[in-house]
Protein backbone atom coordinates (compact mmCIF):
# COMPACT_ATOMS: atom_id res chain seq x y z
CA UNK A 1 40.84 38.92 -111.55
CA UNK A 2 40.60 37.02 -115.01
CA UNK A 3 42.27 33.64 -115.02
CA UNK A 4 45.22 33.12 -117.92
CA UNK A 5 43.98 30.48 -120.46
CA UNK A 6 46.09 30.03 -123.61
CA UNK A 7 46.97 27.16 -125.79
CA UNK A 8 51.19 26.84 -126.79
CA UNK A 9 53.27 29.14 -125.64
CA UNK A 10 57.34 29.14 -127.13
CA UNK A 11 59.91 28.41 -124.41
CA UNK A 12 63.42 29.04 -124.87
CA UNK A 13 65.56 27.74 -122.32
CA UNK A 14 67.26 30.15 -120.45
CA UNK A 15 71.28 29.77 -121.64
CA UNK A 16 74.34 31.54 -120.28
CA UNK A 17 75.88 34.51 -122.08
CA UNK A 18 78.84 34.76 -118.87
CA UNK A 19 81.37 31.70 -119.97
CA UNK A 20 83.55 34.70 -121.62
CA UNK A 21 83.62 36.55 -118.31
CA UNK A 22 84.48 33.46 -115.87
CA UNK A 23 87.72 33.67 -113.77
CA UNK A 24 90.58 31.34 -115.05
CA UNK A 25 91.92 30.25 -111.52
CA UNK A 26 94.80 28.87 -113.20
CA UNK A 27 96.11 32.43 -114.55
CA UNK A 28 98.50 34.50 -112.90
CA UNK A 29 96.85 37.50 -113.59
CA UNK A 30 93.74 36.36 -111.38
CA UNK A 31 95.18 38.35 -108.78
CA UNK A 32 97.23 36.09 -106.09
CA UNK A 33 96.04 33.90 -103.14
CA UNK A 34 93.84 36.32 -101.02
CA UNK A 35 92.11 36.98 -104.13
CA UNK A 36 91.77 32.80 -104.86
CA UNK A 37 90.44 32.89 -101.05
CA UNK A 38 88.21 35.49 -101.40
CA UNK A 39 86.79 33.52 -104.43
CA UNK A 40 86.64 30.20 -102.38
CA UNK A 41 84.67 31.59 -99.66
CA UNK A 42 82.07 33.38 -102.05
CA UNK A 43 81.60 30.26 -103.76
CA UNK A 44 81.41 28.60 -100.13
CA UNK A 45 78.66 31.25 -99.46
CA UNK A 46 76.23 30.60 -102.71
CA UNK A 47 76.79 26.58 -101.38
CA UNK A 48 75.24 27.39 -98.12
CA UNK A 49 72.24 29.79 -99.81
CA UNK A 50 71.05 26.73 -101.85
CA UNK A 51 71.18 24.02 -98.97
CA UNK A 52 69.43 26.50 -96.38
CA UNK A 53 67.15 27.36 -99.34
CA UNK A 54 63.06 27.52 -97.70
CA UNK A 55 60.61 25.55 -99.36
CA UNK A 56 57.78 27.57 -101.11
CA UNK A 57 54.17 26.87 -99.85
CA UNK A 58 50.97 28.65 -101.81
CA UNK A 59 49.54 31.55 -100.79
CA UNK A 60 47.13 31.56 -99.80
CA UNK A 61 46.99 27.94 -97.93
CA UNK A 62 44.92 25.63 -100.77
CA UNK A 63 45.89 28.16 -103.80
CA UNK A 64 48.02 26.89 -106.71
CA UNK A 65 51.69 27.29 -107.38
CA UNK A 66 51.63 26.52 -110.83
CA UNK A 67 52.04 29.85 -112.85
CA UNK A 68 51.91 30.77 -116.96
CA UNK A 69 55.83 29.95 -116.87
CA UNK A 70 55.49 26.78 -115.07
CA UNK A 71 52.87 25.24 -116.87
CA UNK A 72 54.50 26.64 -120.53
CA UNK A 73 57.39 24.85 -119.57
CA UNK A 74 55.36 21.77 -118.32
CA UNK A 75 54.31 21.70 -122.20
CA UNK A 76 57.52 22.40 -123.97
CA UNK A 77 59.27 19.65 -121.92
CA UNK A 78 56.34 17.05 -122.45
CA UNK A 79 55.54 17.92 -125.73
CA UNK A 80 51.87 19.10 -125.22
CA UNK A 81 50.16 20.05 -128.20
CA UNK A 82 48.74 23.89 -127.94
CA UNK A 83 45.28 22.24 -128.86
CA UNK A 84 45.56 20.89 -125.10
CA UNK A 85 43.88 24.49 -123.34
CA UNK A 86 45.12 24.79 -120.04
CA UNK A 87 43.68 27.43 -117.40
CA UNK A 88 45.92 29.01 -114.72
CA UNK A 89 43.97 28.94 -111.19
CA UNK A 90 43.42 32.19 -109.51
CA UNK A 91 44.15 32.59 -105.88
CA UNK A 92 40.71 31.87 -104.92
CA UNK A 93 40.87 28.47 -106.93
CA UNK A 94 41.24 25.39 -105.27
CA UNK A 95 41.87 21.91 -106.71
CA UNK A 96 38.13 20.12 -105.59
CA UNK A 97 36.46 23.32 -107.19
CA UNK A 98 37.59 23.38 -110.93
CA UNK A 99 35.64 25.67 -113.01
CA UNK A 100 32.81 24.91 -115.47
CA UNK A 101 34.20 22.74 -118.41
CA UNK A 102 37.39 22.17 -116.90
CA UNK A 103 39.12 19.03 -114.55
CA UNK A 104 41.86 19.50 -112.04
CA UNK A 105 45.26 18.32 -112.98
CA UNK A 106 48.30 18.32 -111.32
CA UNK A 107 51.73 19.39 -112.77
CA UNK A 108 53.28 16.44 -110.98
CA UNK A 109 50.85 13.70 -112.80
CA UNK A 110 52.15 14.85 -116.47
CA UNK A 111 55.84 15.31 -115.60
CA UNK A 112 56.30 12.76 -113.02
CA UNK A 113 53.59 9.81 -113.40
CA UNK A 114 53.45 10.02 -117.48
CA UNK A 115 49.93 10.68 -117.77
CA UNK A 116 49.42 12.35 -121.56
CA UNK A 117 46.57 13.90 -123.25
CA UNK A 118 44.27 12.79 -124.68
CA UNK A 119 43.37 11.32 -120.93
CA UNK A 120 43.09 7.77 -121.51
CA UNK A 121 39.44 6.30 -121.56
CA UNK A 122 40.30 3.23 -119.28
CA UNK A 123 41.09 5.57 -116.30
CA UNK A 124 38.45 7.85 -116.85
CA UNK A 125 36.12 4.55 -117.32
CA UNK A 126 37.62 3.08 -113.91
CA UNK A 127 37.50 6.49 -111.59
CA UNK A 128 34.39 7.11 -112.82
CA UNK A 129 32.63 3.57 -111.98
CA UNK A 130 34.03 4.31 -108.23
CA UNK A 131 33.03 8.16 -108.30
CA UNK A 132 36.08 9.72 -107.86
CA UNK A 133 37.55 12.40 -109.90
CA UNK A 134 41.27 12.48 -111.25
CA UNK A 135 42.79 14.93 -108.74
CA UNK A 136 41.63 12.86 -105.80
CA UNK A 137 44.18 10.04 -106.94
CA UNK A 138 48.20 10.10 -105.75
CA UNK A 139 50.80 9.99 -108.02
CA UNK A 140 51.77 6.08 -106.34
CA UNK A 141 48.17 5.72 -107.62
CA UNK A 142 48.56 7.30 -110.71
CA UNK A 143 51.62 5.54 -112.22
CA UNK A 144 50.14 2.00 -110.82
CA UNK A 145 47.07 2.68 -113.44
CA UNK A 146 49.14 4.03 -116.26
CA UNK A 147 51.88 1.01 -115.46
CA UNK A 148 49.31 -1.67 -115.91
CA UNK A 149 47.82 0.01 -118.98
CA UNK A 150 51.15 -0.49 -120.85
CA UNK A 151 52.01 -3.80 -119.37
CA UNK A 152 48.44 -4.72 -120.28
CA UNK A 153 49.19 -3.37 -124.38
CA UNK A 154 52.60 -5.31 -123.85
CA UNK A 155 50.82 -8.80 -123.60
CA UNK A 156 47.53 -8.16 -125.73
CA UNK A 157 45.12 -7.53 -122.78
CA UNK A 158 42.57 -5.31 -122.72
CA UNK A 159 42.84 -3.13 -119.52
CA UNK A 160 38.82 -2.74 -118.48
CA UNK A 161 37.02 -1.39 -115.33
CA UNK A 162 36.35 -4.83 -114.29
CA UNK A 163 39.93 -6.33 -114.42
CA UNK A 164 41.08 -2.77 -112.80
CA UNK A 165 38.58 -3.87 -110.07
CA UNK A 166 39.66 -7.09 -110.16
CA UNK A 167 43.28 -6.38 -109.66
CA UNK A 168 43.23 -2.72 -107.70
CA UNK A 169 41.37 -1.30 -104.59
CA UNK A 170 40.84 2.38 -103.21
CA UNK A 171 42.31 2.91 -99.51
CA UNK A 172 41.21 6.81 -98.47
CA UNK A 173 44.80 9.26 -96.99
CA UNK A 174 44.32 12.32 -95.32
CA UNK A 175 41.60 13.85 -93.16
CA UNK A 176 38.33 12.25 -94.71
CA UNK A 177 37.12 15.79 -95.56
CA UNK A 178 39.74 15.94 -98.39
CA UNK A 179 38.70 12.59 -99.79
CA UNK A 180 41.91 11.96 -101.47
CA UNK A 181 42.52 8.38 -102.18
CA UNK A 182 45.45 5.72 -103.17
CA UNK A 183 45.11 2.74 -105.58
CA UNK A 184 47.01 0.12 -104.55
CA UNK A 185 46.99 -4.02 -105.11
CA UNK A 186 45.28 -6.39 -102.30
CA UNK A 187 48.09 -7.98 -100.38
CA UNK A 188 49.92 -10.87 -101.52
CA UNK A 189 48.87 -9.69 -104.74
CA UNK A 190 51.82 -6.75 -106.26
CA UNK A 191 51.57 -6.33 -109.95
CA UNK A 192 54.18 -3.79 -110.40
CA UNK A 193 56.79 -2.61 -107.58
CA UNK A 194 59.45 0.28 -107.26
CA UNK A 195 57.52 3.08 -106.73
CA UNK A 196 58.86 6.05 -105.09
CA UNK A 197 57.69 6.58 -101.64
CA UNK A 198 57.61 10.15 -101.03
CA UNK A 199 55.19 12.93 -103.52
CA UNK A 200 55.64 15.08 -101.00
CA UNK A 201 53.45 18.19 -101.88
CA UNK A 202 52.51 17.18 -105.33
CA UNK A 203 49.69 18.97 -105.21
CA UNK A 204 50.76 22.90 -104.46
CA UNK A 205 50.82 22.74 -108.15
CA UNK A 206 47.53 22.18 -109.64
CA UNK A 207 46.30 23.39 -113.31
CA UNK A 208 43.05 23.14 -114.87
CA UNK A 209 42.36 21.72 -118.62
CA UNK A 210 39.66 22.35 -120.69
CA UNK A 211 37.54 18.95 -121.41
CA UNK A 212 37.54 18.86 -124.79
CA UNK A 213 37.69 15.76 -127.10
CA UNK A 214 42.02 16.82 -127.48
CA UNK A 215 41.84 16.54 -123.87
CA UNK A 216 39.66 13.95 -122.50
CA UNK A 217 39.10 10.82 -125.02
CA UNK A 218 35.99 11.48 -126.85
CA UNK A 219 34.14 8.99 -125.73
CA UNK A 220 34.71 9.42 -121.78
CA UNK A 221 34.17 13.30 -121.77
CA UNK A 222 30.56 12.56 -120.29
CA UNK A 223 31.89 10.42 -117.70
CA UNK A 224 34.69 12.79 -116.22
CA UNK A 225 34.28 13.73 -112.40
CA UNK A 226 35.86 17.14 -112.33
CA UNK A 227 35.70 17.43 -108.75
């Protein structure tokens, strides 16, 4: 198997072509009321599909979801440049196993969390004083960083690993053999509130990028945990 790597790819959003076609309920041609039934309970029908749609889990267990489509979207929509090299996992991949010259990242962390590329230097700086690698972070964890790096450039202060420390503190989730952490403020001491409270399965869709200096901020490339 030979994994997909490729820089921009061009994504047209998928538009209907059927508006000409659609039945005008209102017309008298349409065909009378068992017809207007018949319509109402198909419609009914596709309701139902959707709600008792099944959630889609990788397989197998620990593989990605994330696809060629998925993450050319994920670029289109976030306005990625192509220079950014991403690397679709194979089945065998998992997200603590990254191959050489490449970190984990999750689709959910870009889309959801606003993490860009270049990867900021402060939160490569901070995870990598504390030896933990970017995919072992939550999303809650992820947008706390990012939010006090842009309240920090809001007021002039420069966001270092010692006022992260300072301000922040790991707490482990999960079985302790997937070290997977959350950042969160001491008690009594909330610096930005409102997160959402549920990620649930952010990562069944894991990508890997290519550390180079588009990527990573030059000066932190050395320092990346790509665990």
């Amino acid at each position: 198997m030979t994994r997909s790597l490729w820089g921009a790819m061009t994504f047209t959003p998928w538009t209907s072509s059927s508006s000409s076609s659609s039945l005008d309920l209102g017309s008298s041609d349409v065909g009378g009321e068992d017809e207007e039934t018949s319509v109402g309970v198909e419609v009914e029908e596709v309701e139902n599909t959707i709600k008792k749609k099944s959630k889609v889990y990788p397989d197998p267990p620990g593989s990605s979801l994330s696809t060629v489509k998925s993450l050319d979207v994920l670029r289109a929509r976030c306005g990625i440049p192509e220079e950014i090299v991403f690397v679709v996992p194979l089945p065998v991949d998992r997200a603590d196993n990254p191959p050489p010259g490449c970190l984990t990242m999750f689709e959910f962390f870009v889309e959801h969390c606003f993490l860009r590329f270049p990867i900021p230097g402060f939160l490569l700086c901070f995870l990598s004083a504390n030896n933990i690698a970017l995919a072992q972070i939550n999303p809650r964890g992820i947008r706390h960083l990012i939010g006090i790096f842009v309240l920090g450039r809001e007021l002039g202060v420069d966001v270092t690993t010692e006022l992260l420390d300072s301000l922040l503190e790991f707490r482990s989730r999960g079985p302790k053999k997937d070290f997977r952490y959350t950042v969160s403020n001491p008690a009594k001491r909330k610096i930005i509130d409102g997160f959402p409270s549920n990620d649930e399965h952010f990562e069944y869709c894991f990508f890997f990028a290519q550390t180079l200096e588009k990527s990573i901020d030059a000066e932190c490339i050395d320092l990346d945990e790509t665990r």
